[in-house]
Every structure is written in structure tokens, then in C-alpha cells.
PDB file of N, CA and C in Angstrom:
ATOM      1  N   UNK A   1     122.985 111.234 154.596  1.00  0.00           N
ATOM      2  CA  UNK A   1     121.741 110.773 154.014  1.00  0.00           C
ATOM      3  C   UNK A   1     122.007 109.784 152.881  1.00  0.00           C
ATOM      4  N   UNK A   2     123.048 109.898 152.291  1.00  0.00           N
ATOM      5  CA  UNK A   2     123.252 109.209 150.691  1.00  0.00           C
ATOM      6  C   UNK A   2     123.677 107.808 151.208  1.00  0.00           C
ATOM      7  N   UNK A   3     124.361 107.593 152.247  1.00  0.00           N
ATOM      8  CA  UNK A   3     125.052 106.751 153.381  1.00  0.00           C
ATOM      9  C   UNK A   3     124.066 105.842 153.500  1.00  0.00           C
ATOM     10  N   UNK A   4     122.977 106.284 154.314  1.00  0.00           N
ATOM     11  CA  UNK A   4     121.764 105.133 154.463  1.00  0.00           C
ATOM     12  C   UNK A   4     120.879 104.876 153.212  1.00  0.00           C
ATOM     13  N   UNK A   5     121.007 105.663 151.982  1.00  0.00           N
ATOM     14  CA  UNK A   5     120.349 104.829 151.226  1.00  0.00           C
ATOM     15  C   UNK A   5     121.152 103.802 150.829  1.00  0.00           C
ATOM     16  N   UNK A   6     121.869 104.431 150.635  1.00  0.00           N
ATOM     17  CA  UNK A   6     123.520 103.249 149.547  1.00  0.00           C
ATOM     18  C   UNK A   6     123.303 102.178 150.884  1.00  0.00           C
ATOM     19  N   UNK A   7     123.584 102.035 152.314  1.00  0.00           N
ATOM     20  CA  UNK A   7     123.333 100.972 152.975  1.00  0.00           C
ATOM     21  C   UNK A   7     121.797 100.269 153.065  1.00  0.00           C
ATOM     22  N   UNK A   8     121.141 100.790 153.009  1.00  0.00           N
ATOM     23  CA  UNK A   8     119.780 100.299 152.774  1.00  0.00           C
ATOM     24  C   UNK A   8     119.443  99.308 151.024  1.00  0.00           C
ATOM     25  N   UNK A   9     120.165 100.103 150.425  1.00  0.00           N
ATOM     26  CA  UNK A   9     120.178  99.189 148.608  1.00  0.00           C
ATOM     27  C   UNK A   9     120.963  97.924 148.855  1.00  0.00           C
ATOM     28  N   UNK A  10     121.895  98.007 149.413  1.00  0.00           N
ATOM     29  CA  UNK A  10     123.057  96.872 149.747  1.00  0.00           C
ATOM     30  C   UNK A  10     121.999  95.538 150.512  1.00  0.00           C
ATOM     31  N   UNK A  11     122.102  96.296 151.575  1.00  0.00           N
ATOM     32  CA  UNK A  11     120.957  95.278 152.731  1.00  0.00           C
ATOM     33  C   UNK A  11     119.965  94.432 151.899  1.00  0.00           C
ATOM     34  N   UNK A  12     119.088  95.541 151.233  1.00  0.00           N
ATOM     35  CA  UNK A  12     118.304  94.869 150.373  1.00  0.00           C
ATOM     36  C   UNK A  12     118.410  93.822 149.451  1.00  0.00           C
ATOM     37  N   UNK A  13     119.424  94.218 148.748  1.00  0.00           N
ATOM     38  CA  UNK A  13     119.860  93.695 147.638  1.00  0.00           C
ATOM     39  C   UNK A  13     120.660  92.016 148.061  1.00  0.00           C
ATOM     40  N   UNK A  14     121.514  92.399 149.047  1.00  0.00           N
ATOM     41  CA  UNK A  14     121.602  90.825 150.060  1.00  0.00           C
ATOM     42  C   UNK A  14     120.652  90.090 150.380  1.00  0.00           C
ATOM     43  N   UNK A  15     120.102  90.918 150.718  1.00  0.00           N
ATOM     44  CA  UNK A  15     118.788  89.882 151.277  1.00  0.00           C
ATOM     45  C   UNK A  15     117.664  88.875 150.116  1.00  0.00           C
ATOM     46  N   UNK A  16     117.560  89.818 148.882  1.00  0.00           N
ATOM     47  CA  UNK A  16     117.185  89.469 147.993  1.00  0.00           C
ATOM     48  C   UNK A  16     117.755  88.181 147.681  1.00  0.00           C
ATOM     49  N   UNK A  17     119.455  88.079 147.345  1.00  0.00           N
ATOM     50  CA  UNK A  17     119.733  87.380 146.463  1.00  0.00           C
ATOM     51  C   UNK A  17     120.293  86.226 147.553  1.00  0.00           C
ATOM     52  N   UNK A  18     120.254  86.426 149.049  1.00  0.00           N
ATOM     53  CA  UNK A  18     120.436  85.078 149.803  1.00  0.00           C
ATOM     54  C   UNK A  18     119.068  84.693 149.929  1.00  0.00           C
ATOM     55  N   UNK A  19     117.996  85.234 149.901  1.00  0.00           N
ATOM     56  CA  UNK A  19     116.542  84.738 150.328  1.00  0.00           C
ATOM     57  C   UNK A  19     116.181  83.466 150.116  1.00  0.00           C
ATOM     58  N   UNK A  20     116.908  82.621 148.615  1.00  0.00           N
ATOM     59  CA  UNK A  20     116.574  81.961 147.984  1.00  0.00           C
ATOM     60  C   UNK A  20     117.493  80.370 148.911  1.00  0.00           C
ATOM     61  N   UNK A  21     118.443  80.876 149.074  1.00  0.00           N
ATOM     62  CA  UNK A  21     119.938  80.595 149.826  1.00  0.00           C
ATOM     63  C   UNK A  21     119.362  79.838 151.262  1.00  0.00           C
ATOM     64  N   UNK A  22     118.771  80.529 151.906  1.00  0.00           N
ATOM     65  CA  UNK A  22     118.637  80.252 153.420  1.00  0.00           C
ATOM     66  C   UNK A  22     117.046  79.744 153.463  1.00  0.00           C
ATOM     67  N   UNK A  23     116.377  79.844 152.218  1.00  0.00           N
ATOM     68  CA  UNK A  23     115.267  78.253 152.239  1.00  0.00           C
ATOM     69  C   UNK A  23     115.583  77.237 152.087  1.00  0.00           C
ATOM     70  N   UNK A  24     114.686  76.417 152.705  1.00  0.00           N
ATOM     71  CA  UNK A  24     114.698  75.136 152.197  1.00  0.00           C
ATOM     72  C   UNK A  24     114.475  74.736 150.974  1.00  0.00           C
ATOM     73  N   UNK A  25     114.748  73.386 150.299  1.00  0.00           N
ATOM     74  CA  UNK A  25     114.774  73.180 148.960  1.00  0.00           C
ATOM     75  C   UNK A  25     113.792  73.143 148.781  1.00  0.00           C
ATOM     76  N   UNK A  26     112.989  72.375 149.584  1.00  0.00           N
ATOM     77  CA  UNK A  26     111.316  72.098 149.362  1.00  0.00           C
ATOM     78  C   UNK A  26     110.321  73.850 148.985  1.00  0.00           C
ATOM     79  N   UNK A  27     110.959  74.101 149.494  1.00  0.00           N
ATOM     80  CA  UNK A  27     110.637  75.475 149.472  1.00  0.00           C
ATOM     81  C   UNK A  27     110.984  76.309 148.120  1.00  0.00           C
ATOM     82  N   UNK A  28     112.151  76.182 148.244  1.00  0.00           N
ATOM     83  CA  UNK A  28     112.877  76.755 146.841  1.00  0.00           C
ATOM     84  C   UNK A  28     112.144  75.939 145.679  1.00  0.00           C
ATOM     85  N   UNK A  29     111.674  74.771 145.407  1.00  0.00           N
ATOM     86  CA  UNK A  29     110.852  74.231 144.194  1.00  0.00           C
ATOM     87  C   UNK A  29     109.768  75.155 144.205  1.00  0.00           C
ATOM     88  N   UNK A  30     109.343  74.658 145.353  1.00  0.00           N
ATOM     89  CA  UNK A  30     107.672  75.182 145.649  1.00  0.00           C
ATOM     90  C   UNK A  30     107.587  76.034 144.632  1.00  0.00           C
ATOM     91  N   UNK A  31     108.632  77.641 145.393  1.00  0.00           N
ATOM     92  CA  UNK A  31     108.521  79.123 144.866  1.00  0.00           C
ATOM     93  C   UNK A  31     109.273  79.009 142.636  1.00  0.00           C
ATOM     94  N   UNK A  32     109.726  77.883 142.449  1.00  0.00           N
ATOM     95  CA  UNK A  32     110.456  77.819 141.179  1.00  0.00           C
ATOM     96  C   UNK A  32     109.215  77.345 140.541  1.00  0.00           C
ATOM     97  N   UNK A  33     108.355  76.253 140.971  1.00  0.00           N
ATOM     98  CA  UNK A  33     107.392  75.678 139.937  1.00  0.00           C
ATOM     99  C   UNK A  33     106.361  76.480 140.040  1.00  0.00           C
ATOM    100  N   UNK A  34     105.610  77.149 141.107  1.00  0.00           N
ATOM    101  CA  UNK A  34     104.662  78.044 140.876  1.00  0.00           C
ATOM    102  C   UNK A  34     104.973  79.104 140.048  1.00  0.00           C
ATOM    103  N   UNK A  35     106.580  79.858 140.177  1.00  0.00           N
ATOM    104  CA  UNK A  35     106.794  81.266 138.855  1.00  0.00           C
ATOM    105  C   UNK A  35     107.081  80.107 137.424  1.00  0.00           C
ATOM    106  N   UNK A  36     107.280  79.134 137.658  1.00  0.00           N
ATOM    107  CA  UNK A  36     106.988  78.635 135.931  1.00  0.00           C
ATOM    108  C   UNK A  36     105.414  78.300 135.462  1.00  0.00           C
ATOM    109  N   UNK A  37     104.919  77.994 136.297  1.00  0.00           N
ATOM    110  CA  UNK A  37     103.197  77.854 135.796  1.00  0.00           C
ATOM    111  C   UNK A  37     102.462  79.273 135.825  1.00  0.00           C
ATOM    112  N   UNK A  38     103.003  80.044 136.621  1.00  0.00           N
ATOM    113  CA  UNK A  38     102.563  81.655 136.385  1.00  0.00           C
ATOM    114  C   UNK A  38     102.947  82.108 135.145  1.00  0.00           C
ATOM    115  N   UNK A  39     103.910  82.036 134.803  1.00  0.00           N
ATOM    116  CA  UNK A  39     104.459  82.472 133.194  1.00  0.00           C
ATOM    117  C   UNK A  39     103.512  81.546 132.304  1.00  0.00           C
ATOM    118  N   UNK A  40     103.559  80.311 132.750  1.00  0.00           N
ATOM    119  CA  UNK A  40     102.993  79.722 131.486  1.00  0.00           C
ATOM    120  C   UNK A  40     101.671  80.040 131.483  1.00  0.00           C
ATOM    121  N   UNK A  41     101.140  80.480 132.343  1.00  0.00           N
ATOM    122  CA  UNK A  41      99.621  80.693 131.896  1.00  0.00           C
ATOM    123  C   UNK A  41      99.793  82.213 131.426  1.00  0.00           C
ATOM    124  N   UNK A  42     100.037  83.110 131.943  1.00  0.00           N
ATOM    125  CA  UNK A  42     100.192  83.945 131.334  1.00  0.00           C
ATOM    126  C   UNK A  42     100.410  84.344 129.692  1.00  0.00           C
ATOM    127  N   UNK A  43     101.773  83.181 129.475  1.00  0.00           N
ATOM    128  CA  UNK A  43     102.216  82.723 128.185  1.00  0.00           C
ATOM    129  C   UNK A  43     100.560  82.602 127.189  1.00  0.00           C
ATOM    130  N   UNK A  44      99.924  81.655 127.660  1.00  0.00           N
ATOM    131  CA  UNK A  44      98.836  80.623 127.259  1.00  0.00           C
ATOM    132  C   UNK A  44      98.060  81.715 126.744  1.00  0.00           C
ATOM    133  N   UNK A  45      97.966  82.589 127.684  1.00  0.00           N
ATOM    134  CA  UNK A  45      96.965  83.798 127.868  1.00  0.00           C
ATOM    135  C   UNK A  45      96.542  84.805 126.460  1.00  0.00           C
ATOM    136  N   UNK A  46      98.289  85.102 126.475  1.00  0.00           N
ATOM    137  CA  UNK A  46      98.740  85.979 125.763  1.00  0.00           C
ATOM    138  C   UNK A  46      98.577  85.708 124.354  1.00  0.00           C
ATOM    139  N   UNK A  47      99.339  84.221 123.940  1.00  0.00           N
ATOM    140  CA  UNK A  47      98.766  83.352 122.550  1.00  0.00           C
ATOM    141  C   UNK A  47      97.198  83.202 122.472  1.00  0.00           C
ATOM    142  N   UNK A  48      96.413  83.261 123.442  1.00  0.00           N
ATOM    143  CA  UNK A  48      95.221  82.825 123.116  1.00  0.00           C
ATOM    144  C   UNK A  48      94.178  84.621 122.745  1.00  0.00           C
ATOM    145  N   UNK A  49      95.088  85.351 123.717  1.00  0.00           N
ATOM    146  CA  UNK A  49      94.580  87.277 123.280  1.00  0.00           C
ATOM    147  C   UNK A  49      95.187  87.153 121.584  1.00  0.00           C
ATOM    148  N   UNK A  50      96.164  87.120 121.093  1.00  0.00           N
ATOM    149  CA  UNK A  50      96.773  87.022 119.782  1.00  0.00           C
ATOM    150  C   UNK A  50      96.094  86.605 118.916  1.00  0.00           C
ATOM    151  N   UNK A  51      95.532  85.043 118.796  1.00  0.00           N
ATOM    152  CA  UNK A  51      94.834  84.581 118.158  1.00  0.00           C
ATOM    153  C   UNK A  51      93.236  85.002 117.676  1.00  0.00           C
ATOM    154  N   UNK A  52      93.175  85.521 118.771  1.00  0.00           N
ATOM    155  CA  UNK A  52      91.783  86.428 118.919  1.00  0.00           C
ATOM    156  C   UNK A  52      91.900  87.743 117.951  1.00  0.00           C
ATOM    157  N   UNK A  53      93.117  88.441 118.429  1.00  0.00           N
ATOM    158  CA  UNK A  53      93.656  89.832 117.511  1.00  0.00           C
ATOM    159  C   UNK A  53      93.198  89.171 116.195  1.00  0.00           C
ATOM    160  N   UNK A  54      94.052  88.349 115.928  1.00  0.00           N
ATOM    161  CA  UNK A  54      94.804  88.051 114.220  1.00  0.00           C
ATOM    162  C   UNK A  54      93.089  87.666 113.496  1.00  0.00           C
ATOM    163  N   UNK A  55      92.633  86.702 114.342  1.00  0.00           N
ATOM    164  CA  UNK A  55      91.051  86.518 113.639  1.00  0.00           C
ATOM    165  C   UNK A  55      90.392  87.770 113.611  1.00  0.00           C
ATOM    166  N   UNK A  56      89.967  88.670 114.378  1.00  0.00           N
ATOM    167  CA  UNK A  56      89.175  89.368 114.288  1.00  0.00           C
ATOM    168  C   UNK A  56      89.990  90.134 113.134  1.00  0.00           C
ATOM    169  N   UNK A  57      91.225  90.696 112.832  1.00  0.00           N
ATOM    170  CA  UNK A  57      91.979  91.529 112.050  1.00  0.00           C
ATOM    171  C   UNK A  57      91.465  90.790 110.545  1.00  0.00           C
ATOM    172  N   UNK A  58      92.209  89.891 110.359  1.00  0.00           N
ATOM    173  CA  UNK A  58      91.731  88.598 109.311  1.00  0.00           C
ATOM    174  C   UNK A  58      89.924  89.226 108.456  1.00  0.00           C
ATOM    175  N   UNK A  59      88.739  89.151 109.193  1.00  0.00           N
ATOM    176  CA  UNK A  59      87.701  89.300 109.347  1.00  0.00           C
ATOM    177  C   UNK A  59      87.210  90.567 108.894  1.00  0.00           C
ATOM    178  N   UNK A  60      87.872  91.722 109.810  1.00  0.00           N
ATOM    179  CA  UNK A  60      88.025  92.759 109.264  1.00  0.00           C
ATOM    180  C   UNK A  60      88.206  93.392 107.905  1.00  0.00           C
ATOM    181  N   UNK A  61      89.378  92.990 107.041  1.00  0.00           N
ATOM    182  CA  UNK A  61      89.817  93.176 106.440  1.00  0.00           C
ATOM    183  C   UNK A  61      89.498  92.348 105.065  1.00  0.00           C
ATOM    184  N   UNK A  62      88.679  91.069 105.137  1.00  0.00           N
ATOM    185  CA  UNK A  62      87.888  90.741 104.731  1.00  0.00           C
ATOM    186  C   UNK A  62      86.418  91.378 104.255  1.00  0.00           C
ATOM    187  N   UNK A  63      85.991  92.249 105.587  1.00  0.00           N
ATOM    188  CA  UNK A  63      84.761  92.689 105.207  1.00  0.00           C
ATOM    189  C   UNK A  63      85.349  93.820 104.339  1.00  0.00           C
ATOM    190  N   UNK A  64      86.270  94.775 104.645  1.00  0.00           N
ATOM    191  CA  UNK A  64      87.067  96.479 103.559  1.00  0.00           C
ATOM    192  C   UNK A  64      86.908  95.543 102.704  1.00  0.00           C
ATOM    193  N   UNK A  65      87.576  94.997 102.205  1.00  0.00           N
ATOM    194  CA  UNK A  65      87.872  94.582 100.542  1.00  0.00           C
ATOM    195  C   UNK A  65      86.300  93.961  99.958  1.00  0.00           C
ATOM    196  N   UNK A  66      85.532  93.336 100.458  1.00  0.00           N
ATOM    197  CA  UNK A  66      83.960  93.360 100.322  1.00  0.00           C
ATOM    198  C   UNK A  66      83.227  94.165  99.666  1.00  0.00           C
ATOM    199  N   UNK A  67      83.762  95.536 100.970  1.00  0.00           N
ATOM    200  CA  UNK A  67      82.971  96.447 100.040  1.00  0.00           C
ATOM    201  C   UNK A  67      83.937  97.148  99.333  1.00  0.00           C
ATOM    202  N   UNK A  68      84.968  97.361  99.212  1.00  0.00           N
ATOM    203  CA  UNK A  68      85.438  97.861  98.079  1.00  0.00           C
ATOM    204  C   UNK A  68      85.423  97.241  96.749  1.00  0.00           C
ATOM    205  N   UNK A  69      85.316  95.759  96.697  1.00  0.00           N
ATOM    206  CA  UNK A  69      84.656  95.271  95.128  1.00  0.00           C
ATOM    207  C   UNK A  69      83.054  95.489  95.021  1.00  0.00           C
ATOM    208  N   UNK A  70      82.253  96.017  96.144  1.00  0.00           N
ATOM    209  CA  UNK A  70      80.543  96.437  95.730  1.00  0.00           C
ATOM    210  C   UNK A  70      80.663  97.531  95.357  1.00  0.00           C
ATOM    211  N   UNK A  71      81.770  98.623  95.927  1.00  0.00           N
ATOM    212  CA  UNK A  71      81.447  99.651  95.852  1.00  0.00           C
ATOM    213  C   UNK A  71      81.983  99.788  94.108  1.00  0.00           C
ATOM    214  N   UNK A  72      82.803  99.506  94.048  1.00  0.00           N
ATOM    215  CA  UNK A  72      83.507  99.255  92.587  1.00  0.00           C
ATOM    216  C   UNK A  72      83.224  99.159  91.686  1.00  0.00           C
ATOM    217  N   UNK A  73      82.174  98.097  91.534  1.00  0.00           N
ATOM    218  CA  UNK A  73      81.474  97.242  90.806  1.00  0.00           C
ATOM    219  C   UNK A  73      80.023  98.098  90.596  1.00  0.00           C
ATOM    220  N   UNK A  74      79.316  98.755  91.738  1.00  0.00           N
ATOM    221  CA  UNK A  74      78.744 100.039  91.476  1.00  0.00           C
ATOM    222  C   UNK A  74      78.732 101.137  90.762  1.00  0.00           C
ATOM    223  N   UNK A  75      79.880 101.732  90.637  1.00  0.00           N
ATOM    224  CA  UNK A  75      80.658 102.298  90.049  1.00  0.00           C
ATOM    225  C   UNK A  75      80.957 102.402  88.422  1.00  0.00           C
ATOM    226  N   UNK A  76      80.766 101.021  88.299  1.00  0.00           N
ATOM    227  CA  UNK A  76      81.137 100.382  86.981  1.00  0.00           C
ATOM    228  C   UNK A  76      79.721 100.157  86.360  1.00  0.00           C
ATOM    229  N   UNK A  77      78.876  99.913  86.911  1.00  0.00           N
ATOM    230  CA  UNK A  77      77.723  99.465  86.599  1.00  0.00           C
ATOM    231  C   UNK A  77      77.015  97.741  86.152  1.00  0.00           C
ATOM    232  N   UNK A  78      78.268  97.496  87.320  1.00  0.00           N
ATOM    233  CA  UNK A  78      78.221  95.625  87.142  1.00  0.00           C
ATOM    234  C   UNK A  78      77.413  95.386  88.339  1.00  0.00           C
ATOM    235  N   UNK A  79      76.651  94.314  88.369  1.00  0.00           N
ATOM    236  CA  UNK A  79      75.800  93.720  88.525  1.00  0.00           C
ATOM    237  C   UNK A  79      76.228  93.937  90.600  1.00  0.00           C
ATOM    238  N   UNK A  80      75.975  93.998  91.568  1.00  0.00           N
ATOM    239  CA  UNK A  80      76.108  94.015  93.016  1.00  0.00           C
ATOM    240  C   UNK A  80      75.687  92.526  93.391  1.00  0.00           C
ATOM    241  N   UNK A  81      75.030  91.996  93.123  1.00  0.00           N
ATOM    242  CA  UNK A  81      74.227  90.478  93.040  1.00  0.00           C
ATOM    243  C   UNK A  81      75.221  89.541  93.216  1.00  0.00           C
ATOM    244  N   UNK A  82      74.854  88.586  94.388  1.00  0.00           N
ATOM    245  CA  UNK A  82      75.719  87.338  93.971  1.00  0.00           C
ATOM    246  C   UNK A  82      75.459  86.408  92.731  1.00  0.00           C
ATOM    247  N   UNK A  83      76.629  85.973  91.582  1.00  0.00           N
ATOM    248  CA  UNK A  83      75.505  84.973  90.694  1.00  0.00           C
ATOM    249  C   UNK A  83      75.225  84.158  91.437  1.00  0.00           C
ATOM    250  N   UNK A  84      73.749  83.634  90.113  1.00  0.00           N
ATOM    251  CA  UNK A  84      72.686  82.511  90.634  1.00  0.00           C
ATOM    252  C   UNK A  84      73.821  81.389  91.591  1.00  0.00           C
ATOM    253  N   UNK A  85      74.891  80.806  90.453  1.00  0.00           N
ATOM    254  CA  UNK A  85      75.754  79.642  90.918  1.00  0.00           C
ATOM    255  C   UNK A  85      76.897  79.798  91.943  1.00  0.00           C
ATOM    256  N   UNK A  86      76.547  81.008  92.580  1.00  0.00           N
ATOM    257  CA  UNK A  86      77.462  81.459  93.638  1.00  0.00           C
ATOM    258  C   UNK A  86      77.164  80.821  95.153  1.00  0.00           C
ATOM    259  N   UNK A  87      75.675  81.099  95.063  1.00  0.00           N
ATOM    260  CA  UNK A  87      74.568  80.960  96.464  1.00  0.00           C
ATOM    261  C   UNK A  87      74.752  79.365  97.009  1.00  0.00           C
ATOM    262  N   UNK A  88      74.943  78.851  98.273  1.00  0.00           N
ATOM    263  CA  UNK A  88      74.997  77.504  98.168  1.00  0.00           C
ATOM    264  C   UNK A  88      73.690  76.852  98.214  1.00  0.00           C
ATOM    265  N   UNK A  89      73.754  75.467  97.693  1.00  0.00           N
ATOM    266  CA  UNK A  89      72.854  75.255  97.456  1.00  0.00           C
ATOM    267  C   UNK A  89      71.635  75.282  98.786  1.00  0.00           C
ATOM    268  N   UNK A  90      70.354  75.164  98.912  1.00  0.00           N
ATOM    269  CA  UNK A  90      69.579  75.505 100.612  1.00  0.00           C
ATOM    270  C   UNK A  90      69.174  73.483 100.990  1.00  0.00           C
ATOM    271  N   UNK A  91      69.448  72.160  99.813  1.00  0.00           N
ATOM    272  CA  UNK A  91      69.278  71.208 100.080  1.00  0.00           C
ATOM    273  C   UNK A  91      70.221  70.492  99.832  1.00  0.00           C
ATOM    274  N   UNK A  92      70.723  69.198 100.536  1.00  0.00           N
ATOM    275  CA  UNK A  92      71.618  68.371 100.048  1.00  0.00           C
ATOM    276  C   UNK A  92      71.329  67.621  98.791  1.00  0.00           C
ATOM    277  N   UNK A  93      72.172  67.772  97.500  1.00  0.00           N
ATOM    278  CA  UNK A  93      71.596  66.818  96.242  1.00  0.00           C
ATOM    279  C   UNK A  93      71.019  65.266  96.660  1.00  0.00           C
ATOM    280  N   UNK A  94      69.956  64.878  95.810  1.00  0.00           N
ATOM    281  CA  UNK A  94      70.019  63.535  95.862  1.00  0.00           C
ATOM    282  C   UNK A  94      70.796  62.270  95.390  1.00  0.00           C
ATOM    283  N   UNK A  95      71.009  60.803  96.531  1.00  0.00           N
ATOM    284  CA  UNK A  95      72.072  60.714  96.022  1.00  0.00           C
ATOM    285  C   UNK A  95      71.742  59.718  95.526  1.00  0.00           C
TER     286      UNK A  95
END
């Protein structure tokens, strides 16, 4: 029994690594440039899931510290209010 697997891994494993061997070249690109544009999108994919992470994380962590200076500042008995000269202005100055 151990016989035909060990010959069956072998077989396989030949076959695998001539597969590439006994195509044609045209062929052999074909199968080389499609697994490099598969990675790269994948690649693309993956940087573009990341970027997404890191902003939303970014955002997050933005809003905790938010309220931990309201809640704080509550606490203290300072003002929760944005100042007046904080707010932007609601018109463009005249020019």
C-alpha cells in the first residue's frame, strides 16, 4: 500500500514539474502572464482592503479621543461648546 502512494507522489510530482516542459512556449507565457496579473490584482486588492482598514482605524480613533476630551472637560466643568472662533465660517468673506 505505502508502494503505490510513494509511486503515485513521484508520478505526480513529474508530471507537475515537466507540465510546464512539454508546452508550448506560447502556451507557457500565456499560463506565466495570466498568474502575474492574478497576483497583481489580487496585490491591488489587498492595498486597496488596507487602505480602507488604516482610514476607517485613523477615524475611529479620532472619534475615542473626541470624546474623551468632552468627557473630560465635563468632568472639569469646562465649557463642552465649540468656541465662537472655532465654527467655520457658513459665508465666503468679501473680497
Amino acid at each position: 500500500m505505502k508502494r503505490h502512494i510513494v509511486i503515485g507522489i513521484a508520478a505526480s510530482t513529474w508530471a507537475l514539474a515537466a507540465g510546464p516542459a512539454l508546452a508550448g512556449p506560447a502556451e507557457a507565457a500565456a499560463s506565466a502572464a495570466s498568474g502575474a496579473s492574478a497576483v497583481a490584482a489580487k496585490t491591488e486588492a489587498a492595498v486597496v482592503r488596507g487602505a480602507k482598514k488604516t482610514s476607517a482605524a485613523i477615524e475611529h480613533g479620532y472619534r475615542k479621543a473626541g470624546a474623551a476630551v468632552q468627557r473630560t472637560a465635563s468632568k472639569l466643568g469646562l465649557p463642552t461648546e465649540p468656541a465662537s472662533g472655532a465654527s467655520a465660517p457658513s459665508a465666503s468673506p468679501a473680497p
